[in-house]
C-alpha atoms as a PDB file:
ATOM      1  CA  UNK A   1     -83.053  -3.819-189.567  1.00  0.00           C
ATOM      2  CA  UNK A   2     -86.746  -3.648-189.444  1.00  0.00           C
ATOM      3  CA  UNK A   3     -87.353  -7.277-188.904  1.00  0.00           C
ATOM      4  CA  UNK A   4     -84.787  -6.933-185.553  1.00  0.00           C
ATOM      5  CA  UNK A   5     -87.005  -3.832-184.449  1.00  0.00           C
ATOM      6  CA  UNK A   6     -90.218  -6.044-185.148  1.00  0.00           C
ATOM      7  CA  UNK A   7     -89.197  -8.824-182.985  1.00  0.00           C
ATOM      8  CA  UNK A   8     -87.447  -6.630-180.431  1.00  0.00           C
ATOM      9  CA  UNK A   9     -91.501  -5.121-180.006  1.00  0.00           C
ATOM     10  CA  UNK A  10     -92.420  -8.922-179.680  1.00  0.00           C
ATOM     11  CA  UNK A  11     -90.429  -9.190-177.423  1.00  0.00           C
ATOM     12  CA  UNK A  12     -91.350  -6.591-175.265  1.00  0.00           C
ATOM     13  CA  UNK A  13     -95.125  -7.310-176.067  1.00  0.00           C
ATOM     14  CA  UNK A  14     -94.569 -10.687-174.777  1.00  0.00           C
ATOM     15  CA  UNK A  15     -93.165  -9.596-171.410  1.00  0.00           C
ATOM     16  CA  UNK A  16     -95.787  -7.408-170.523  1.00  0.00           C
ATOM     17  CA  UNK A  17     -98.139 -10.410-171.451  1.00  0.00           C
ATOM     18  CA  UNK A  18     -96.032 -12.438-168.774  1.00  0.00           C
ATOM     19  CA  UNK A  19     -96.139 -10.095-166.119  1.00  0.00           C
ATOM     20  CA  UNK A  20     -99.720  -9.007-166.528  1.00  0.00           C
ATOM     21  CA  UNK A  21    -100.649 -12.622-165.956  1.00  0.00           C
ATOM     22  CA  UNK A  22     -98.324 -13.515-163.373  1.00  0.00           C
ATOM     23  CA  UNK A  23    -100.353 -10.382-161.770  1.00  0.00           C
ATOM     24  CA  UNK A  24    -103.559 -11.417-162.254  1.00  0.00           C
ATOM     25  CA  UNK A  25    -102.415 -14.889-161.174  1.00  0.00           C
ATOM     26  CA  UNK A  26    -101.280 -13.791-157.907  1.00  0.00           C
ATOM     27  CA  UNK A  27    -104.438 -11.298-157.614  1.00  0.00           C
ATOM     28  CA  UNK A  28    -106.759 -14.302-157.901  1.00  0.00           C
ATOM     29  CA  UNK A  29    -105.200 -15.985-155.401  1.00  0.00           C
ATOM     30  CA  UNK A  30    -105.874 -13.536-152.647  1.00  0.00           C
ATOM     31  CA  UNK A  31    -109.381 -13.222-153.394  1.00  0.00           C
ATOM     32  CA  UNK A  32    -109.508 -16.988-153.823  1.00  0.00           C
ATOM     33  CA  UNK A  33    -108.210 -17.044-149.414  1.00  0.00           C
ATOM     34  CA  UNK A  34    -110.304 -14.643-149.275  1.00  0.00           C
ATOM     35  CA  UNK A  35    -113.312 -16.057-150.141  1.00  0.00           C
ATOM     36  CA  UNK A  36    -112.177 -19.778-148.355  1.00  0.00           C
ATOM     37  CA  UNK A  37    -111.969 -17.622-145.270  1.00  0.00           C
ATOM     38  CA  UNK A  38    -114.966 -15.561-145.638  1.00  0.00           C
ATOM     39  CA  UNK A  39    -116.977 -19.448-146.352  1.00  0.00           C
ATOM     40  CA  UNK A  40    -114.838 -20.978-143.361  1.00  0.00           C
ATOM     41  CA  UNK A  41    -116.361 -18.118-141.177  1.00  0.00           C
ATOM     42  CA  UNK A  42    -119.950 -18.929-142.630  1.00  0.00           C
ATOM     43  CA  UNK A  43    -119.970 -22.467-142.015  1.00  0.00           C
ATOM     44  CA  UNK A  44    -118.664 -21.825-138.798  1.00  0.00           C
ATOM     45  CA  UNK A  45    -121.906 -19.979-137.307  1.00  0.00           C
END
């Protein structure tokens, strides 16, 4: 019983981990345009 409950947490632990990286993943990646835009825009003038 308490080793189901344990991993069940692990689990859930886990997915959060995923998603919380996927995030940041995805966050990174707009700044990352953002910043090849804002250098385009520099190199430009």
């Amino acid at each position: 019983m308490i080793r189901e409950l344990i991993q069940l947490v692990l689990y859930i632990f886990w997915i959060l981990m995923m998603s919380a990286s996927a995030e940041s993943y995805a966050q990174n990646k707009r700044i990352n345009k953002r910043i090849d835009l804002l250098h385009k825009l520099l190199k430009e003038e």
